[in-house]
PDB file of N, CA and C in Angstrom:
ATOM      1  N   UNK A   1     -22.594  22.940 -44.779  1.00  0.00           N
ATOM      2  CA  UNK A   1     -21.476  23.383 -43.971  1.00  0.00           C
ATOM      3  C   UNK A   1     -21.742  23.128 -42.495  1.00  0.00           C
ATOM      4  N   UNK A   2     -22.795  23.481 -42.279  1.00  0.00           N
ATOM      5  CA  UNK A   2     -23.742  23.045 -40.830  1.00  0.00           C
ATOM      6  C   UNK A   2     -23.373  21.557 -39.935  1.00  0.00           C
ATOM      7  N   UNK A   3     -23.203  20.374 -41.249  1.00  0.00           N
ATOM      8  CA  UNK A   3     -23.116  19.403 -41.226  1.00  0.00           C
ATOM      9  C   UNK A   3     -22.138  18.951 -40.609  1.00  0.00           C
ATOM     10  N   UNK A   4     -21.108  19.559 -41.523  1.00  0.00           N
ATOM     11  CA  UNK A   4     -19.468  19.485 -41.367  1.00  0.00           C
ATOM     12  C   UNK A   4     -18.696  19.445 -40.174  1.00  0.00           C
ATOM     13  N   UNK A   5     -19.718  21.173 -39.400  1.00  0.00           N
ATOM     14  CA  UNK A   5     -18.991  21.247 -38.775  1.00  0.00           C
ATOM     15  C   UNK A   5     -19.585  20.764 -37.129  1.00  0.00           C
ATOM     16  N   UNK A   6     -20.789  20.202 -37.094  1.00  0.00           N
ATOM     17  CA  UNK A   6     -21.382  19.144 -36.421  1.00  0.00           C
ATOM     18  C   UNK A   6     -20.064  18.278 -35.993  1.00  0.00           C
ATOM     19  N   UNK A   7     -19.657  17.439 -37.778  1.00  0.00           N
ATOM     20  CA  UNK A   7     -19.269  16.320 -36.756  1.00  0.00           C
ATOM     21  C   UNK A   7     -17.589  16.353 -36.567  1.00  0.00           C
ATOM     22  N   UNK A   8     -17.179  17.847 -36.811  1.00  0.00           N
ATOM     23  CA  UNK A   8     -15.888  18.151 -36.457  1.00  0.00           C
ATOM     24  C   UNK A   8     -15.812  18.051 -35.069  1.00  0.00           C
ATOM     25  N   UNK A   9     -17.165  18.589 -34.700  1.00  0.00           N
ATOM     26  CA  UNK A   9     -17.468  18.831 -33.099  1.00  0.00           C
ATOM     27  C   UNK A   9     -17.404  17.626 -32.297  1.00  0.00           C
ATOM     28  N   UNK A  10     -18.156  16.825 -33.305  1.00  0.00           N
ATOM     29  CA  UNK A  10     -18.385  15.081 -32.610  1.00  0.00           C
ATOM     30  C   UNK A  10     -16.697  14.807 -32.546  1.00  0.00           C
ATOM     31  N   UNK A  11     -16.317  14.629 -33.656  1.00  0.00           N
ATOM     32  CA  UNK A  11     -14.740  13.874 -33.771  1.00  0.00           C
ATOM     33  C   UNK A  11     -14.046  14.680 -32.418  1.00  0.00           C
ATOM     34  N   UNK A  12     -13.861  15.885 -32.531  1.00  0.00           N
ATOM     35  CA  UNK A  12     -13.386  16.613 -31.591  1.00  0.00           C
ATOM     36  C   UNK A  12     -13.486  16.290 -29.888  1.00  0.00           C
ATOM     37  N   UNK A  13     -14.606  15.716 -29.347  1.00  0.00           N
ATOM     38  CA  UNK A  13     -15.538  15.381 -28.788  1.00  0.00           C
ATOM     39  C   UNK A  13     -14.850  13.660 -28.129  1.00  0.00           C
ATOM     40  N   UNK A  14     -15.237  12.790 -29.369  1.00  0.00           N
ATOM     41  CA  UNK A  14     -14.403  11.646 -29.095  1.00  0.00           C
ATOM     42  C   UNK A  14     -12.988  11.436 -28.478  1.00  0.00           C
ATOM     43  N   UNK A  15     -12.067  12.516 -29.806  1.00  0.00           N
ATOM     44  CA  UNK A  15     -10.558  12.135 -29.488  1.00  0.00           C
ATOM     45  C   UNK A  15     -10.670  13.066 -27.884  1.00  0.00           C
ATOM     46  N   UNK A  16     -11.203  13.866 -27.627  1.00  0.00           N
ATOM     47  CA  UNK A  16     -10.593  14.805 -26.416  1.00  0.00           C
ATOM     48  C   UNK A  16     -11.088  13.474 -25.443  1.00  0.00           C
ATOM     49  N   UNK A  17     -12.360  12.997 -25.167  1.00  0.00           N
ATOM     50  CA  UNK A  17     -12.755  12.495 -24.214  1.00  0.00           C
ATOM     51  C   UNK A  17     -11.501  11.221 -24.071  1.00  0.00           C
ATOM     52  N   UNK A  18     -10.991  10.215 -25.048  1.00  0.00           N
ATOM     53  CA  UNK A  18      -9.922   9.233 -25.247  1.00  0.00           C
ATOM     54  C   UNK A  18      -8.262   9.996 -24.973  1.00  0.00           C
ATOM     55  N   UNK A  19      -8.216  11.220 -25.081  1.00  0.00           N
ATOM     56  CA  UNK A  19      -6.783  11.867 -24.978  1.00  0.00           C
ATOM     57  C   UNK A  19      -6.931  11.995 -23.169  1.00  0.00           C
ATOM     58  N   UNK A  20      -7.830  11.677 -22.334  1.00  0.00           N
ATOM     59  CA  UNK A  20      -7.799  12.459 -21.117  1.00  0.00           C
ATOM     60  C   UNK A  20      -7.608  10.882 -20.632  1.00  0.00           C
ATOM     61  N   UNK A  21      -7.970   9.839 -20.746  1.00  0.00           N
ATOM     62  CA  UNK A  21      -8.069   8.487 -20.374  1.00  0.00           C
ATOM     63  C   UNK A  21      -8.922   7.163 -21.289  1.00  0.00           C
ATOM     64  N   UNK A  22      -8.169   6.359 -21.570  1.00  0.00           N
ATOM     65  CA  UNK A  22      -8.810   5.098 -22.401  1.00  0.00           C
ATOM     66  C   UNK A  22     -10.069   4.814 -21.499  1.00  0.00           C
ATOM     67  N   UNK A  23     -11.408   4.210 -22.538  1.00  0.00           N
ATOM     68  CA  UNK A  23     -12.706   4.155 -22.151  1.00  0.00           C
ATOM     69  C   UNK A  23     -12.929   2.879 -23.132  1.00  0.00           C
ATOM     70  N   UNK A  24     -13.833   2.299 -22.572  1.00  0.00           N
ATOM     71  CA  UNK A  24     -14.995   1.485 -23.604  1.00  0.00           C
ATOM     72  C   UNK A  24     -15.995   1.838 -24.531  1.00  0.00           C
ATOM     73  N   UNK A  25     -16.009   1.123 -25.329  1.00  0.00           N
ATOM     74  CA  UNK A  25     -16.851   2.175 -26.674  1.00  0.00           C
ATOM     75  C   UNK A  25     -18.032   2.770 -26.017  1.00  0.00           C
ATOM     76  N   UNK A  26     -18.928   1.705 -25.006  1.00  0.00           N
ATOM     77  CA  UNK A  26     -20.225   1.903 -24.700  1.00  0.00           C
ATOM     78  C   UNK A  26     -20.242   3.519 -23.405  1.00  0.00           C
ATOM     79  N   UNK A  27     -19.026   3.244 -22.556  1.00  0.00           N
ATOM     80  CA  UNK A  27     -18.731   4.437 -21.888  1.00  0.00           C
ATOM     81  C   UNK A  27     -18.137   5.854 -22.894  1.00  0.00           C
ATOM     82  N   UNK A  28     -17.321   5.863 -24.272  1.00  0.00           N
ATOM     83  CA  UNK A  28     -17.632   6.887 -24.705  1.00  0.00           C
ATOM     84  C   UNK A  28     -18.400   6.848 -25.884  1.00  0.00           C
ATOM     85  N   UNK A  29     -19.390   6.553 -25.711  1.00  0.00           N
ATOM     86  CA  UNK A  29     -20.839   7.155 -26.132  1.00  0.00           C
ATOM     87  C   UNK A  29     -21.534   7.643 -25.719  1.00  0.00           C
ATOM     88  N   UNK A  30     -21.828   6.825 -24.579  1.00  0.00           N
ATOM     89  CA  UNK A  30     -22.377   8.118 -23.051  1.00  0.00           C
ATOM     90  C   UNK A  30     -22.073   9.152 -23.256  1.00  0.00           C
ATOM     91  N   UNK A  31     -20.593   9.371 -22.874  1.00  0.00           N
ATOM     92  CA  UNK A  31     -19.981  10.931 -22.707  1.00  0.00           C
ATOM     93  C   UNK A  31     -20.254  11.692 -23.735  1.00  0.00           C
ATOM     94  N   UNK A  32     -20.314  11.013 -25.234  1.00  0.00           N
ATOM     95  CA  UNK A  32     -19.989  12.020 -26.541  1.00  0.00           C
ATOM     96  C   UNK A  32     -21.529  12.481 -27.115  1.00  0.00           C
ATOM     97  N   UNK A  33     -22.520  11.110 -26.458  1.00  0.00           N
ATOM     98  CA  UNK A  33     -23.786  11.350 -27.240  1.00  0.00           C
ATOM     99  C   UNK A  33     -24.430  12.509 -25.780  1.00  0.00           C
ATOM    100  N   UNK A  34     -24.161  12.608 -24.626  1.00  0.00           N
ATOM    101  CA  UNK A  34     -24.801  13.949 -23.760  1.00  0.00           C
ATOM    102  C   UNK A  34     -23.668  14.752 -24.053  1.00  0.00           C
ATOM    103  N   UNK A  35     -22.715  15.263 -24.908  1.00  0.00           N
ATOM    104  CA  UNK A  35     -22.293  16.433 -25.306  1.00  0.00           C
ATOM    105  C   UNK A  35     -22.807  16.970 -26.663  1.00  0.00           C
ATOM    106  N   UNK A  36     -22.673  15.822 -27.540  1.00  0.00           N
ATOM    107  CA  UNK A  36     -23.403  16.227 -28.311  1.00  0.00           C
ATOM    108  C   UNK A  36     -23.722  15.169 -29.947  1.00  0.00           C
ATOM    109  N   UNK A  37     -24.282  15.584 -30.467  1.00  0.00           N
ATOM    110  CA  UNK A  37     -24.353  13.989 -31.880  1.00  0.00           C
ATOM    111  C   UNK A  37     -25.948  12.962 -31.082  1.00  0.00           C
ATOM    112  N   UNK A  38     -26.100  12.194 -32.028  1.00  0.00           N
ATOM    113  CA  UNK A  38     -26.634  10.931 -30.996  1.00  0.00           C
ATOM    114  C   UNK A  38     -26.160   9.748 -31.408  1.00  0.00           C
ATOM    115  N   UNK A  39     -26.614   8.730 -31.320  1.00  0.00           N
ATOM    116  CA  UNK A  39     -26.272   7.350 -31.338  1.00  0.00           C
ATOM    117  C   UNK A  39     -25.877   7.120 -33.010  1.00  0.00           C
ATOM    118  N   UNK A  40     -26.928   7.433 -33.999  1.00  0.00           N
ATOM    119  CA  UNK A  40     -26.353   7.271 -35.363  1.00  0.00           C
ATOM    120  C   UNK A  40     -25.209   7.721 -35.778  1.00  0.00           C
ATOM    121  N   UNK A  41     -25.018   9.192 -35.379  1.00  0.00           N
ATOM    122  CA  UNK A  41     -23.778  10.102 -36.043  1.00  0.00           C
ATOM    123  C   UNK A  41     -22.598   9.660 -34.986  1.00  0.00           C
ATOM    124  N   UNK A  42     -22.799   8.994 -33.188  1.00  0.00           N
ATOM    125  CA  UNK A  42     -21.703   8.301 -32.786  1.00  0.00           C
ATOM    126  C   UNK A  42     -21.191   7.387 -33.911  1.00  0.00           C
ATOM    127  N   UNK A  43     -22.079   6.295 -33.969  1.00  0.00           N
ATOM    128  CA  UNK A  43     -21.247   5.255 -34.771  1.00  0.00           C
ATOM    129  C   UNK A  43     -20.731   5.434 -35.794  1.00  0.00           C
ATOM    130  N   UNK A  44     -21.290   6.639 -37.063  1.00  0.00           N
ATOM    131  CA  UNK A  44     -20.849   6.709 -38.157  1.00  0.00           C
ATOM    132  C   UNK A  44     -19.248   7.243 -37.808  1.00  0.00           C
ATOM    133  N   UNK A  45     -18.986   8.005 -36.777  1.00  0.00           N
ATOM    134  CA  UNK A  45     -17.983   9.000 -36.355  1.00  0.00           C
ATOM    135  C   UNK A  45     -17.060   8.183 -35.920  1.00  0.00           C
ATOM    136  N   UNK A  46     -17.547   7.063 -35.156  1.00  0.00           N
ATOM    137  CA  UNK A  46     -16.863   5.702 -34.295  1.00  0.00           C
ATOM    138  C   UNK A  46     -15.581   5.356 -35.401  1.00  0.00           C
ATOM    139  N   UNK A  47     -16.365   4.583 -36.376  1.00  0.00           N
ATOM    140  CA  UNK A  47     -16.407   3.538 -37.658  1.00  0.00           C
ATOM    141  C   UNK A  47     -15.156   4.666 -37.771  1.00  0.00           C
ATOM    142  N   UNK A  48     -15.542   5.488 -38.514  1.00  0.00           N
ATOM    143  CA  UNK A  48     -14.688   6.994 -39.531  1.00  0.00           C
ATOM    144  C   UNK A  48     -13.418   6.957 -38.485  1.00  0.00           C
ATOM    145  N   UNK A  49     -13.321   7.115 -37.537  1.00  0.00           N
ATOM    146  CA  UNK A  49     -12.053   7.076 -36.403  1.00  0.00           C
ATOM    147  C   UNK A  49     -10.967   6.031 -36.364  1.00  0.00           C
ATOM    148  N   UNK A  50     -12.346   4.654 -36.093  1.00  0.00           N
ATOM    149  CA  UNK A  50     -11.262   3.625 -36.028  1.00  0.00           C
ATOM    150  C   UNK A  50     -10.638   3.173 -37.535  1.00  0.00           C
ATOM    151  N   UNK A  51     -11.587   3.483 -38.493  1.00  0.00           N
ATOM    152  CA  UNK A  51     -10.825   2.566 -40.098  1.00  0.00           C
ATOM    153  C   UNK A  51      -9.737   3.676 -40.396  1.00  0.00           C
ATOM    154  N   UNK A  52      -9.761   5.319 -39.570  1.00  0.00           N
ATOM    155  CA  UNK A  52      -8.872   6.170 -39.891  1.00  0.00           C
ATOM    156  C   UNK A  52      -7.429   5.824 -39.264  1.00  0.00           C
ATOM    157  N   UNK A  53      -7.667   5.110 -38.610  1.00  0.00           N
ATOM    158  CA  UNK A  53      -6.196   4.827 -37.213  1.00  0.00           C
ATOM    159  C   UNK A  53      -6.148   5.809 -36.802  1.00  0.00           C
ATOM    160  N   UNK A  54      -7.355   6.681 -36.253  1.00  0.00           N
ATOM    161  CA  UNK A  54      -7.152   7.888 -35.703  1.00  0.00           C
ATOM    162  C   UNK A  54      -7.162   7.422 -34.141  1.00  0.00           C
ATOM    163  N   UNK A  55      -8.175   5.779 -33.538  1.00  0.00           N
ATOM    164  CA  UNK A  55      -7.869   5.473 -32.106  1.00  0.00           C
ATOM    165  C   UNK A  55      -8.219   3.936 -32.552  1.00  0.00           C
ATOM    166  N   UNK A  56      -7.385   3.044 -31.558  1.00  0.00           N
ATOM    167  CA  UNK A  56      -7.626   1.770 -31.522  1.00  0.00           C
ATOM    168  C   UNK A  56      -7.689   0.772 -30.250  1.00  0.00           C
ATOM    169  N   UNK A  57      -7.900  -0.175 -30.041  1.00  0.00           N
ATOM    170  CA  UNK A  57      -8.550  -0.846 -29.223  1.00  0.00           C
ATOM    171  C   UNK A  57      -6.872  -0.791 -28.169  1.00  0.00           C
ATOM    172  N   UNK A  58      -7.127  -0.657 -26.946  1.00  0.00           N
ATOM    173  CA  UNK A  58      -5.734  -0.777 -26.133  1.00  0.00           C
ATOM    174  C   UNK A  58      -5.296  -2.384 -26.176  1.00  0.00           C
ATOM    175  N   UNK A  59      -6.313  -3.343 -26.524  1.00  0.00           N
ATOM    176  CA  UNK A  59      -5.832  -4.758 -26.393  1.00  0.00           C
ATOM    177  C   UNK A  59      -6.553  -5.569 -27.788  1.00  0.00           C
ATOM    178  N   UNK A  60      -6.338  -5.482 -28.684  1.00  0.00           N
ATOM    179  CA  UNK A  60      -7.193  -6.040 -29.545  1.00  0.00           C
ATOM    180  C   UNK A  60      -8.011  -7.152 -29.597  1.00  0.00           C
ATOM    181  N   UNK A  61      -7.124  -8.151 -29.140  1.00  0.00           N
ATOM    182  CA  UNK A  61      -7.916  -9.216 -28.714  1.00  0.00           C
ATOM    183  C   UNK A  61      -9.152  -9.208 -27.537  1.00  0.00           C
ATOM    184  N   UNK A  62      -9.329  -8.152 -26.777  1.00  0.00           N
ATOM    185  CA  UNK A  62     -10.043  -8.502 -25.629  1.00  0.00           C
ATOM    186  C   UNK A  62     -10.795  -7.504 -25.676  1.00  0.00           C
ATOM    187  N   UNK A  63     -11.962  -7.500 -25.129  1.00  0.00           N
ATOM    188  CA  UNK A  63     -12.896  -6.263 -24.355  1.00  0.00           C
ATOM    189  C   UNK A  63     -12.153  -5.618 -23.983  1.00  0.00           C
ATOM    190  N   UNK A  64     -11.437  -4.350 -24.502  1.00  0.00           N
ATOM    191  CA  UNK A  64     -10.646  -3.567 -24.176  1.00  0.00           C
ATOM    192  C   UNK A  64     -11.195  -2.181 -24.504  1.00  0.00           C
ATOM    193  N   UNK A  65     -10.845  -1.133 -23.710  1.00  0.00           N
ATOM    194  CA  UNK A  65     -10.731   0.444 -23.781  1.00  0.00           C
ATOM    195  C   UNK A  65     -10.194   0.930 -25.102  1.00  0.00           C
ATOM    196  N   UNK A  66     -10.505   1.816 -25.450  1.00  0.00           N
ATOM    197  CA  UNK A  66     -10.364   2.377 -26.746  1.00  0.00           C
ATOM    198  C   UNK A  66      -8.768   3.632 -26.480  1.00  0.00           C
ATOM    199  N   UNK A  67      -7.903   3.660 -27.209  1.00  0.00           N
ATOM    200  CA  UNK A  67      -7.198   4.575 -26.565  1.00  0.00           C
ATOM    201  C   UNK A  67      -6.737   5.630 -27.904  1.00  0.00           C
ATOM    202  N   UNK A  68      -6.411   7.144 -27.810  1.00  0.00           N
ATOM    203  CA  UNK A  68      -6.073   7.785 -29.307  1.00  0.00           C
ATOM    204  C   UNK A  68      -4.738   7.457 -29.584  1.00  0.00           C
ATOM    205  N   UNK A  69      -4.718   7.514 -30.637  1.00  0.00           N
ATOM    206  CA  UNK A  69      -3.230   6.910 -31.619  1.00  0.00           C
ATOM    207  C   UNK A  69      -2.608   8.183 -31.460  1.00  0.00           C
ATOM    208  N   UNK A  70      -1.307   8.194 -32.017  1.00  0.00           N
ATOM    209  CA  UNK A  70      -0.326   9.284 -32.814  1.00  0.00           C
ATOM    210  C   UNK A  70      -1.232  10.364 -33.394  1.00  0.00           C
ATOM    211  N   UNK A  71      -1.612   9.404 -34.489  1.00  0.00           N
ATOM    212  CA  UNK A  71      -2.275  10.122 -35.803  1.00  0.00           C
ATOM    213  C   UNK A  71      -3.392  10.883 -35.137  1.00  0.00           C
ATOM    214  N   UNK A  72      -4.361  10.411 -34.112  1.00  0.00           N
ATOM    215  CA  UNK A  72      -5.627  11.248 -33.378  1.00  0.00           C
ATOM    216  C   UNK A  72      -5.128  12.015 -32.609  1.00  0.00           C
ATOM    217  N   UNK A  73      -3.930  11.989 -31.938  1.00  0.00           N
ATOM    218  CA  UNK A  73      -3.590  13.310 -31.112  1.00  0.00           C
ATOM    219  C   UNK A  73      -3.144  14.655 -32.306  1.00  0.00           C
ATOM    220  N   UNK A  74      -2.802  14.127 -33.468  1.00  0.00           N
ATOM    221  CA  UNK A  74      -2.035  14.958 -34.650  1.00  0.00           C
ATOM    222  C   UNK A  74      -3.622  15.803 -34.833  1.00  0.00           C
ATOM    223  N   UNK A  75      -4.221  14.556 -35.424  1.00  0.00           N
ATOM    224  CA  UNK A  75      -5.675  15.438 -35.900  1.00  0.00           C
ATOM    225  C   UNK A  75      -6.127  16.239 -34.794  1.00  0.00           C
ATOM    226  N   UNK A  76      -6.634  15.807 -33.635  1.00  0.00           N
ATOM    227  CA  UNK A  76      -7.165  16.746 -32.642  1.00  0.00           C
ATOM    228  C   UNK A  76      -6.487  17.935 -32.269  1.00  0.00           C
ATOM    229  N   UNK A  77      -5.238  18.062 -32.739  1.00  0.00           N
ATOM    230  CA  UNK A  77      -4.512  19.839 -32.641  1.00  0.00           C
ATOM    231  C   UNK A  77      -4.900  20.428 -34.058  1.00  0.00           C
ATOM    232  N   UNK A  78      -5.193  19.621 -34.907  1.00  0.00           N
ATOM    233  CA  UNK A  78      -5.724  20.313 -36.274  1.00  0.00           C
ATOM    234  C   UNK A  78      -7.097  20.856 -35.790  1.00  0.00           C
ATOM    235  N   UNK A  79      -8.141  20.228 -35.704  1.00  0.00           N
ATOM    236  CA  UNK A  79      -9.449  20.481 -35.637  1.00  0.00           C
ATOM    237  C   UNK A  79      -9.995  21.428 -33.922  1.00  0.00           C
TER     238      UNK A  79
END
């Protein structure tokens, strides 16, 4: 349960830091891995986000900022 609610915290963590302003993956990792998680449970959390369409790239084609979808602002009032 411990686990769980770890990476509710992480997810939580991600979408808030992307709901305040679009970032680059490598800039929110910074932010999410000194709040809290580290680098492994970022990416697993990353991965879990983006294959969720919970946030997606603001430009797909390009080195672009990550920005939250519909669906991640929906979840982040759930969690």
């Amino acid at each position: 349960m411990r686990r769980l609610t770890e990476r509710m915290q992480l997810a939580k963590t991600v979408l808030r830091e992307l709901s305040r302003q679009p970032l680059c993956r490598t800039e929110l990792e910074k932010r999410t891995v000194r709040r809290c998680g580290t680098h492994a449970t970022f990416e697993g959390m990353f991965r879990f986000l983006v294959e969720g369409g919970y946030l997606q790239k603001s430009e797909p084609k390009h080195r672009a900022a990550y920005v939250i979808t519909e669906r991640g602002t929906r979840f982040l009032e759930v969690i």
